[in-house]
Protein backbone atom coordinates (compact mmCIF):
# COMPACT_ATOMS: atom_id res chain seq x y z
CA UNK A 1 -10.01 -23.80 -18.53
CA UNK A 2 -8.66 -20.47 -19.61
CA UNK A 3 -10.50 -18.26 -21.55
CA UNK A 4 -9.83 -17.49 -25.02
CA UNK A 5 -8.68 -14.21 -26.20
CA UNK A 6 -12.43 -13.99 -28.13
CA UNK A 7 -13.94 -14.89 -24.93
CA UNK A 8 -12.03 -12.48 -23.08
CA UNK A 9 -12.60 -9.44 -26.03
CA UNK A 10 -15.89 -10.14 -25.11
CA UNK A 11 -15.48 -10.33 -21.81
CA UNK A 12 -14.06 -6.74 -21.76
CA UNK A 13 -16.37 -5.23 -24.54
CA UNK A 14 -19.39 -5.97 -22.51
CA UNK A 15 -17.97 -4.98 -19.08
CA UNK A 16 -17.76 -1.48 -21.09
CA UNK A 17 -21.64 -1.22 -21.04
CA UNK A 18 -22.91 -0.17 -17.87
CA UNK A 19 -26.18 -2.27 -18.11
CA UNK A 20 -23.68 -5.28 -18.71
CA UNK A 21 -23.36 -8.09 -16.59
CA UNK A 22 -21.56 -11.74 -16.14
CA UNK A 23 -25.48 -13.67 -16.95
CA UNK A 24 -25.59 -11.83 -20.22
CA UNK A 25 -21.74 -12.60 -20.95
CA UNK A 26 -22.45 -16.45 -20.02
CA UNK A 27 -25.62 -16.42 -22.61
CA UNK A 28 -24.06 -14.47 -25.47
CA UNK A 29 -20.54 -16.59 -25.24
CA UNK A 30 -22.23 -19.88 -24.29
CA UNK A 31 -20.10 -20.03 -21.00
CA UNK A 32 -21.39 -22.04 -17.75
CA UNK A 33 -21.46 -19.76 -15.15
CA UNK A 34 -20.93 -22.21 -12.47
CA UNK A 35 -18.61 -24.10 -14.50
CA UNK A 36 -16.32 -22.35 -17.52
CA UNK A 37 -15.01 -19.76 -15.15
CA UNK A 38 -13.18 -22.16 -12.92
CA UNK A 39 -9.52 -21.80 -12.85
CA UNK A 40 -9.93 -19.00 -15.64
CA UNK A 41 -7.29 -16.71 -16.47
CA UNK A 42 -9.06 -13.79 -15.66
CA UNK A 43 -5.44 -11.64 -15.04
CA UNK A 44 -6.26 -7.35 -15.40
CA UNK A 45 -10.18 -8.15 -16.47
CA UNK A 46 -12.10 -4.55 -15.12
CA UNK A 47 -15.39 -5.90 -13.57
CA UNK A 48 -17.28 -2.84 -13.98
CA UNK A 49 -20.69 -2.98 -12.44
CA UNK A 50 -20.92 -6.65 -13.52
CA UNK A 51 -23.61 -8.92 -10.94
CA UNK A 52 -21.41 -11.97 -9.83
CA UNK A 53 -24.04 -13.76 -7.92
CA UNK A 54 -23.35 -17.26 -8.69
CA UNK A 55 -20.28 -17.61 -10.55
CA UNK A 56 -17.93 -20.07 -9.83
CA UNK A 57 -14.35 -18.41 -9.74
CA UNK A 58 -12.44 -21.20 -7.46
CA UNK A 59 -9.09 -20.91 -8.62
CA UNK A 60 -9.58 -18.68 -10.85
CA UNK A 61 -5.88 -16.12 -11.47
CA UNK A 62 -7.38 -12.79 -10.21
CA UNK A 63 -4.26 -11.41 -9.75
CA UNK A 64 -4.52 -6.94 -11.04
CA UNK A 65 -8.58 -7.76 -11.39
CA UNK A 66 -10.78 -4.75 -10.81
CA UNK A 67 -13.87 -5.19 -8.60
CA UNK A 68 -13.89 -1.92 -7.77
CA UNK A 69 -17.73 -1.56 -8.70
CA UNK A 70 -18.87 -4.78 -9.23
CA UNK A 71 -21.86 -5.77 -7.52
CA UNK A 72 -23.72 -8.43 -5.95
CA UNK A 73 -23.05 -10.42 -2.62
CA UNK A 74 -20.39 -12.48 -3.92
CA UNK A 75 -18.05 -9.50 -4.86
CA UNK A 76 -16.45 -9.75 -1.44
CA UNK A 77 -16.22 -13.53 -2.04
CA UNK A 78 -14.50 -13.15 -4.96
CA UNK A 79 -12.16 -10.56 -3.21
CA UNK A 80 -11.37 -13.27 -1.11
CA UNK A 81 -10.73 -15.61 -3.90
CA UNK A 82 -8.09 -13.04 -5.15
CA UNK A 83 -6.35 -13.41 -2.07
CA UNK A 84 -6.25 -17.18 -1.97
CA UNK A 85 -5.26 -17.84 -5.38
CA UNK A 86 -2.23 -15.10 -4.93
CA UNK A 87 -1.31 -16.73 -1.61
CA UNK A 88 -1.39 -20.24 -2.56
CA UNK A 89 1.06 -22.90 -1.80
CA UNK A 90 2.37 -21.12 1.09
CA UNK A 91 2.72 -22.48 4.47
CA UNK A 92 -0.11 -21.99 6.70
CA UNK A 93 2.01 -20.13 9.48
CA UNK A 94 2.14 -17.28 7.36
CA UNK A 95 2.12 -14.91 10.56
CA UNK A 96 4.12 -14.53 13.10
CA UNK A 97 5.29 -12.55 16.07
CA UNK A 98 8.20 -12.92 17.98
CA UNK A 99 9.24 -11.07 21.00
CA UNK A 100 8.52 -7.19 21.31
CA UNK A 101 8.51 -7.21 17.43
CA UNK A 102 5.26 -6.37 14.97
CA UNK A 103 3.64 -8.79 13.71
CA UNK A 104 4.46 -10.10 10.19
CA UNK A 105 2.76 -11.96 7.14
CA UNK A 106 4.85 -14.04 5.15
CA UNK A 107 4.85 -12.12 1.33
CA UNK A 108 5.34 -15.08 -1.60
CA UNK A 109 7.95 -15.11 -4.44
CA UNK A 110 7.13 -13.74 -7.10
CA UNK A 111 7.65 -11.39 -10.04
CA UNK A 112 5.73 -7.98 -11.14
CA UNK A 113 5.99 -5.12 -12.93
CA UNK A 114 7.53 -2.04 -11.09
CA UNK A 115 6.43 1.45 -11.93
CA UNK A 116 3.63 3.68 -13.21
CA UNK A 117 2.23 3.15 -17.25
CA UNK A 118 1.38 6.65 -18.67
CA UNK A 119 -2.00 5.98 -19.03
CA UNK A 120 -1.74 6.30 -14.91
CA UNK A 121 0.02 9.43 -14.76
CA UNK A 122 -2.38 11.03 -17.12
CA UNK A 123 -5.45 9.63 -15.45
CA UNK A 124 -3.97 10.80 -11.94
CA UNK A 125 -2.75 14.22 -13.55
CA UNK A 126 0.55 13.82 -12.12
CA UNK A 127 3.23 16.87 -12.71
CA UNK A 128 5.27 16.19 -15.82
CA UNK A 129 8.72 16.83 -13.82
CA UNK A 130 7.56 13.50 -11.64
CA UNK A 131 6.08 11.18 -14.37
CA UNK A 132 9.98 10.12 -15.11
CA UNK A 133 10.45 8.95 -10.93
CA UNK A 134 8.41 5.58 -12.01
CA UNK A 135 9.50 4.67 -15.34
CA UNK A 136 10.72 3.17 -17.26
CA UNK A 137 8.02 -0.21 -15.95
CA UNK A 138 10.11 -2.97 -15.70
CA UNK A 139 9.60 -6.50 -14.61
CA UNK A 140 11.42 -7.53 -11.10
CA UNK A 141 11.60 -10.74 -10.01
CA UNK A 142 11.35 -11.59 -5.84
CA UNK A 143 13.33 -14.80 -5.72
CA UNK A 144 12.13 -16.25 -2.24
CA UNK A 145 9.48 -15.70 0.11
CA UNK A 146 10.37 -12.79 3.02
CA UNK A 147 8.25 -11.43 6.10
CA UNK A 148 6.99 -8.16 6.24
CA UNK A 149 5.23 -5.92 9.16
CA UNK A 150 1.37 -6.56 8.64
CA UNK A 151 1.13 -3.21 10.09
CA UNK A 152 3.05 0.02 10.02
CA UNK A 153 5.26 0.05 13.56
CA UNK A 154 2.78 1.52 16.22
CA UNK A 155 3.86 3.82 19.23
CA UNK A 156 3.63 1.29 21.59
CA UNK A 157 6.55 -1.15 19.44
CA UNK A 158 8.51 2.65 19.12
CA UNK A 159 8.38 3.16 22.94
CA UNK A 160 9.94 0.07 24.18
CA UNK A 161 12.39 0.82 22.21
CA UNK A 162 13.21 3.94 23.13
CA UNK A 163 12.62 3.35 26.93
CA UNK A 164 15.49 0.29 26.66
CA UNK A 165 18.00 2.16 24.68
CA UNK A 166 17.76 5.61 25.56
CA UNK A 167 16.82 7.20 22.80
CA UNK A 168 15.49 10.27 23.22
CA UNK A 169 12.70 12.16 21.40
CA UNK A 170 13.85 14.57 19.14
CA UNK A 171 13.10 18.64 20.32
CA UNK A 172 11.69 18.91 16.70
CA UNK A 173 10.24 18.16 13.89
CA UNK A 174 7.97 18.82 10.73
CA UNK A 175 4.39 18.81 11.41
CA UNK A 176 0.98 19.76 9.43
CA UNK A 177 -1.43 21.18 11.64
CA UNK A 178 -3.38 24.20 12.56
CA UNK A 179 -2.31 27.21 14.78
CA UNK A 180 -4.09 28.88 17.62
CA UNK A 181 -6.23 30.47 14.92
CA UNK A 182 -7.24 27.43 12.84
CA UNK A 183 -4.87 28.23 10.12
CA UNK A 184 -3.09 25.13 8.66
CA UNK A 185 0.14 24.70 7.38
CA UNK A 186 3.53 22.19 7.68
CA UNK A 187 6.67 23.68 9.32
CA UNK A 188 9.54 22.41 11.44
CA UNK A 189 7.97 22.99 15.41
CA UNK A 190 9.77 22.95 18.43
CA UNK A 191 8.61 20.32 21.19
CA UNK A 192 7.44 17.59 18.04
CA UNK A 193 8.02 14.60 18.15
CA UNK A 194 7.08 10.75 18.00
CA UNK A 195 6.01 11.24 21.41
CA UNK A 196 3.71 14.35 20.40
CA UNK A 197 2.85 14.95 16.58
CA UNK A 198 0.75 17.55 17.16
CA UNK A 199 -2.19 15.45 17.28
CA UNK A 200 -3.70 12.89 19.77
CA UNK A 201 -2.37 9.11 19.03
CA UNK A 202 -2.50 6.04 21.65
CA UNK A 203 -0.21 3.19 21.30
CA UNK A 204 -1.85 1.35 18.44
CA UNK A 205 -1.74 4.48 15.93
CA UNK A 206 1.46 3.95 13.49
CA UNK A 207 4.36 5.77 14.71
CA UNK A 208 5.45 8.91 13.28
CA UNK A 209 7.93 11.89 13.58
CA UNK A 210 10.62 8.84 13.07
CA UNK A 211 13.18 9.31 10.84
CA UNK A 212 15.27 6.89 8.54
CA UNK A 213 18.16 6.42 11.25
CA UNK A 214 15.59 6.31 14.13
CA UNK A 215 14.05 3.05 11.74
CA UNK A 216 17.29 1.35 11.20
CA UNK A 217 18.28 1.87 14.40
CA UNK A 218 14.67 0.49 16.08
CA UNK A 219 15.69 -2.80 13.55
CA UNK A 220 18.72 -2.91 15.10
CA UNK A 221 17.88 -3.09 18.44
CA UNK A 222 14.87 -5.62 17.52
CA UNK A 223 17.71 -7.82 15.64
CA UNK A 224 19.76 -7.96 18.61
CA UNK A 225 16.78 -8.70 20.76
CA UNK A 226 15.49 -11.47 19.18
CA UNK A 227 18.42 -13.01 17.17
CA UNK A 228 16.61 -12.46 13.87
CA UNK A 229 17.77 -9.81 10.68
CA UNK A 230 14.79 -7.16 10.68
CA UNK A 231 15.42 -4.54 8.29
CA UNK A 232 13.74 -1.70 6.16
CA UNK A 233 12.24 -3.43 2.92
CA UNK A 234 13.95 -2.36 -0.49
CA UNK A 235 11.39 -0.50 -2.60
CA UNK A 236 10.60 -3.00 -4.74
CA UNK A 237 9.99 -5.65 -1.89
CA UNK A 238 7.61 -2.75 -0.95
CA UNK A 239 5.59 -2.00 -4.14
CA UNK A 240 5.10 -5.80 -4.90
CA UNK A 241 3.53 -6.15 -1.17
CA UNK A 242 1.10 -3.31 -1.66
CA UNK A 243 0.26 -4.72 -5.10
CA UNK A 244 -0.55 -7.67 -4.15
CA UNK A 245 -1.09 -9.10 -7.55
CA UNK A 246 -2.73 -6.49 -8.63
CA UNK A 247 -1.83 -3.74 -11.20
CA UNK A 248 -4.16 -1.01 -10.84
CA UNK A 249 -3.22 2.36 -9.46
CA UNK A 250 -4.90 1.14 -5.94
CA UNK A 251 -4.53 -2.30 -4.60
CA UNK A 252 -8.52 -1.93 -4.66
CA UNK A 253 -8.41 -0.93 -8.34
CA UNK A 254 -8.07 2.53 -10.09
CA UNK A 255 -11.30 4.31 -8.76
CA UNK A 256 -10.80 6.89 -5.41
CA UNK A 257 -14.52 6.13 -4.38
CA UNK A 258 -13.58 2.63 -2.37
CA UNK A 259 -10.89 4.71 -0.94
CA UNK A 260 -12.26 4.80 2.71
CA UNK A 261 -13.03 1.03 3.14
CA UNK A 262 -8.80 0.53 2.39
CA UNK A 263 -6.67 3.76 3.39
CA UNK A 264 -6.93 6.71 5.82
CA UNK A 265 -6.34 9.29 3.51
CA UNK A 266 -7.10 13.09 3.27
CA UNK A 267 -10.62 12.76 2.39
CA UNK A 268 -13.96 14.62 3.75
CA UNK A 269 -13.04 14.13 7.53
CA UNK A 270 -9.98 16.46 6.63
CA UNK A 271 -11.50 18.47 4.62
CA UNK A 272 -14.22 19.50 6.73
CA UNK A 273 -11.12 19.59 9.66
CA UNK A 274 -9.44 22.25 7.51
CA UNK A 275 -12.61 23.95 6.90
CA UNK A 276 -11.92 23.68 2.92
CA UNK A 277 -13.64 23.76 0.15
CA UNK A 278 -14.35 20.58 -1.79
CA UNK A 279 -11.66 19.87 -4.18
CA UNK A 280 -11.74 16.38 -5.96
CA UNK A 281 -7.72 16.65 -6.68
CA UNK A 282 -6.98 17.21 -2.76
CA UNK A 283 -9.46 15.29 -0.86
CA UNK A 284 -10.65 11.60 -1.75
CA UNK A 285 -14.84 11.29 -1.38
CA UNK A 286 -16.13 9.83 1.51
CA UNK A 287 -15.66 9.84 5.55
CA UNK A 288 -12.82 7.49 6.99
CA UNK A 289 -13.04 9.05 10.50
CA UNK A 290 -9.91 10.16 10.95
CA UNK A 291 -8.67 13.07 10.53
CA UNK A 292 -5.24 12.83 11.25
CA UNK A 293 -3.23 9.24 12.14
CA UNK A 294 -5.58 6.10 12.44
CA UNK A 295 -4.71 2.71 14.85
CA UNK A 296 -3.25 0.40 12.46
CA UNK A 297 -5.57 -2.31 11.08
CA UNK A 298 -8.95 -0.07 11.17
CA UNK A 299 -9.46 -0.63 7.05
CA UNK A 300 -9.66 -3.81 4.83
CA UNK A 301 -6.03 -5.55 4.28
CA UNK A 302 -5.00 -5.50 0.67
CA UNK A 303 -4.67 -9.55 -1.55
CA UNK A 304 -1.34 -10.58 1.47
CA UNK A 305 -3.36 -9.67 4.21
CA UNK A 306 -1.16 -6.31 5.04
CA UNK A 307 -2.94 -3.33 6.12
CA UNK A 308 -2.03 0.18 5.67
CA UNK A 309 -0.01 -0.75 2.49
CA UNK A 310 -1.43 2.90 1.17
CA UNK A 311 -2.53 5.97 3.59
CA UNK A 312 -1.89 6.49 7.35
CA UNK A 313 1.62 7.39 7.36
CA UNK A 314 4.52 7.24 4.28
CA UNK A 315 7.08 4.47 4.95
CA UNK A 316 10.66 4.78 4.92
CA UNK A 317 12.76 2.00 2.53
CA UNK A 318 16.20 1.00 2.68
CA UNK A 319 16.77 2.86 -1.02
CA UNK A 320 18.75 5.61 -1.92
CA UNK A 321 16.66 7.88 -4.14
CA UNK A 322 17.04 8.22 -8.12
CA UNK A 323 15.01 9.97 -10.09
CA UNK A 324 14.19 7.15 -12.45
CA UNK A 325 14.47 3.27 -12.96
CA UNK A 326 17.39 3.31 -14.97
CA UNK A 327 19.71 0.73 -14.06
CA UNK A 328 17.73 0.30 -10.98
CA UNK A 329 17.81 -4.04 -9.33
CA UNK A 330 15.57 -6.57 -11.29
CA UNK A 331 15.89 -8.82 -8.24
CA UNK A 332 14.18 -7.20 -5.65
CA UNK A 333 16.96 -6.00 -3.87
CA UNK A 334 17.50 -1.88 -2.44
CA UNK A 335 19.20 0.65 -4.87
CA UNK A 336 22.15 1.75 -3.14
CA UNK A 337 24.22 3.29 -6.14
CA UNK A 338 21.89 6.54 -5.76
CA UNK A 339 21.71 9.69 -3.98
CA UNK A 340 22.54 8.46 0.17
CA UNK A 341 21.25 11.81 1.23
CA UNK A 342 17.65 11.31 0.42
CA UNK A 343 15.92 7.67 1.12
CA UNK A 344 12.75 6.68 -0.88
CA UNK A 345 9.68 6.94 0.83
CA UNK A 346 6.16 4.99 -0.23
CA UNK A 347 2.51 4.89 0.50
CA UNK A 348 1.18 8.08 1.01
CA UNK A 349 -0.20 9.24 4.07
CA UNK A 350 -3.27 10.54 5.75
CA UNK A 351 -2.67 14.19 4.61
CA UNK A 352 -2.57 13.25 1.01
CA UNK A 353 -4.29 13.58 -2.31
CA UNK A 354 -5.69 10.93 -4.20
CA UNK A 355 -2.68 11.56 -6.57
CA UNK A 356 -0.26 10.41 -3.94
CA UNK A 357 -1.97 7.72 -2.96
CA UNK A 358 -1.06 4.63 -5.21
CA UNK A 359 1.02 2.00 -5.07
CA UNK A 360 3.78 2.81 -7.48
CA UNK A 361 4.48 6.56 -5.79
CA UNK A 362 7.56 7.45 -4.65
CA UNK A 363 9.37 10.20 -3.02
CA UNK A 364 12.55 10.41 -1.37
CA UNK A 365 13.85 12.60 2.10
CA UNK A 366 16.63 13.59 3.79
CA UNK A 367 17.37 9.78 6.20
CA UNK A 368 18.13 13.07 9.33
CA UNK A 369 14.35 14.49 8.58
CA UNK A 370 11.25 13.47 10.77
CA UNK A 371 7.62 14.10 9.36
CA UNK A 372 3.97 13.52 11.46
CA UNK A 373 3.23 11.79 8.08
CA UNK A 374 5.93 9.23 7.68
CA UNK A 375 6.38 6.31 9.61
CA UNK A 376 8.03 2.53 8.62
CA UNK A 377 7.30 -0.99 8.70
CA UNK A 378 10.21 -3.94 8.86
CA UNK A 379 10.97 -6.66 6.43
CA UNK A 380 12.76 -9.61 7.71
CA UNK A 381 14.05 -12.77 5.74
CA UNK A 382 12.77 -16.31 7.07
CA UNK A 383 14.85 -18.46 8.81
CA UNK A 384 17.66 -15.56 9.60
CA UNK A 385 19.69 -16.17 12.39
């Protein structure tokens, strides 16, 4: 069944209370726990601290749900549920790995809604001169299923590539780190590089220091390797994979506190690196470890089973930057009508603020620049040849 808008005003208006829970929803509205909830419509519903021990959600369209602070031991269950139900009906090889490429997840068609509401911005204090790079929202529509890197590309996959063609590391590049005296700040530095980012990395971290042309020319050279079209994604290919399904701020919902379980992201281990003071605008609560870069894969995988979607390292897409949606595709394709001296970057990184860290944040560089906090992952269509 779905549930009826009464059901679901109730739903919502007891979720509000923080003594509320699903057992005293399924007495007031006369709703079998174990049964009523099955295939529900429960699209956008914030869970708030509800208990959902012993609800039956098999089916159930959790796509933008909140369980952000739900309790009970079948929260993760129902996590899992979300990511089922999104991912249904698609072939069960949804991974694959071919050659010295990444490995990839196969993303569903779909169609979502591309941007930031207001409400967002406000909630996430965002400068008023950037509020107008995600609007207007606007529905976009992904006509066919496509592949895309289940992790950002690592050192190791950068390496090989540069080993077989040649290409060199660069003799500079901009990097956030501290001097001899422990004083932090981001500048260009001689002698940076993918290859040296100012901070220790082994193969598995994500790549960084890599910029635009060094991506599209590392999909090139994969292309011609294995006879397949990898590519940057488009944007919007990008922000409906870190979505998910979902349409919170934070493909685990709008609260910073889960932060640390998803995303490395510039959070206490930072902090206490930079010797700051605590700052809930700059530095997301809790420990994720890392300081700098993390090996791709450490956190939880958002609803397509992609990790690092947000945090780690910003990704480069095949867009050129505008600084709104005006005009922009409605079928998933790149924006290539806007400025081709800045690409759009997305994702955040692990030097960022809770602020930057959402899924519909962009930014956009020069495709020449390299960055220890940007990186890439590939897209590539099935069957290609």
């Amino acid at each position: 069944m779905r549930l009826t808008a009464d059901q679901r005003r109730i739903l919502q208006d007891l979720l509000a209370r923080p003594d509320a829970g699903f057992t005293e929803l399924a007495r007031i509205a006369k709703l079998d726990k174990t049964r009523d909830f099955v295939r529900a419509n429960l699209r956008g519903v914030d869970f708030g601290t509800a208990d959902l021990s012993g609800f039956n959600f098999a089916q159930a369209d959790l796509r933008g749900a909140d369980l952000t602070l739900a309790r009970g031991k079948d929260r993760l269950v129902l996590i899992d549920a979300r990511t089922d139900n999104t991912t249904r009906g698609l072939p069960p090889n949804r991974e694959l790995q071919e050659g010295p490429g990444p490995a990839m997840v196969l993303v569903p068609e779909g169609r979502f809604l591309m941007g930031v509401p207001a409400r967002e911005n406000q909630r996430e204090k965002v400068p008023k001169e950037q509020r107008g790079w995600t609007s207007p929202q606007h529905e976009v529509t992904i006509p066919r299923p496509f592949y895309l890197g289940k992790y950002p590309v690592t050192v190791e996959e950068f390496r090989l590539f540069a080993v077989e063609t040649n290409h060199a590391p660069p003799a500079k590049a901009w990097t956030y780190e501290p001097d001899d005296k422990g004083e932090w700040s981001g500048e260009e530095r001689d002698g940076r590089g993918w290859d040296n980012p100012g901070f220790a990395q082994t193969g598995r971290h994500p790549v960084t220091c890599v910029s635009h042309d060094d991506a599209t020319a590392y999909a090139a050279w994969l292309s011609d390797r294995t006879g397949q079209a990898y590519r940057l994604p488009s944007e919007a290919e990008w922000e409906y994979a870190a979505r998910a399904g979902t349409e919170t701020a934070r493909y685990w919902g709008d609260g910073r506190k889960q932060a640390c379980r998803y995303a490395n992201v510039a959070d206490e281990t930072l902090r206490l690196r930079m010797n700051r003071a605590p700052d809930p605008e700059l530095f997301f609560p809790g420990n994720d470890g890392f300081a700098f870069t993390a090996p791709v894969g450490s956190f939880l995988p958002n609803g397509f089973g992609l990790y690092d979607m947000l945090g780690n390292v910003w990704e480069w897409t095949a867009d050129h930057w505008r600084d709104n949606y005006a005009n922009c595709p409605k079928d998933g394709s790149a924006n290539t009508t806007g400025d081709s001296g800045r690409r759009v970057l997305r994702g955040g990184s692990w030097n960022d603020d809770p602020g930057n860290v959402r899924a519909g944040v962009r930014d956009g560089n020069a495709p020449g620049n390299r960055y220890s906090i940007v990186g890439f992952r590939l897209a590539r269509t099935p069957f290609s040849s």
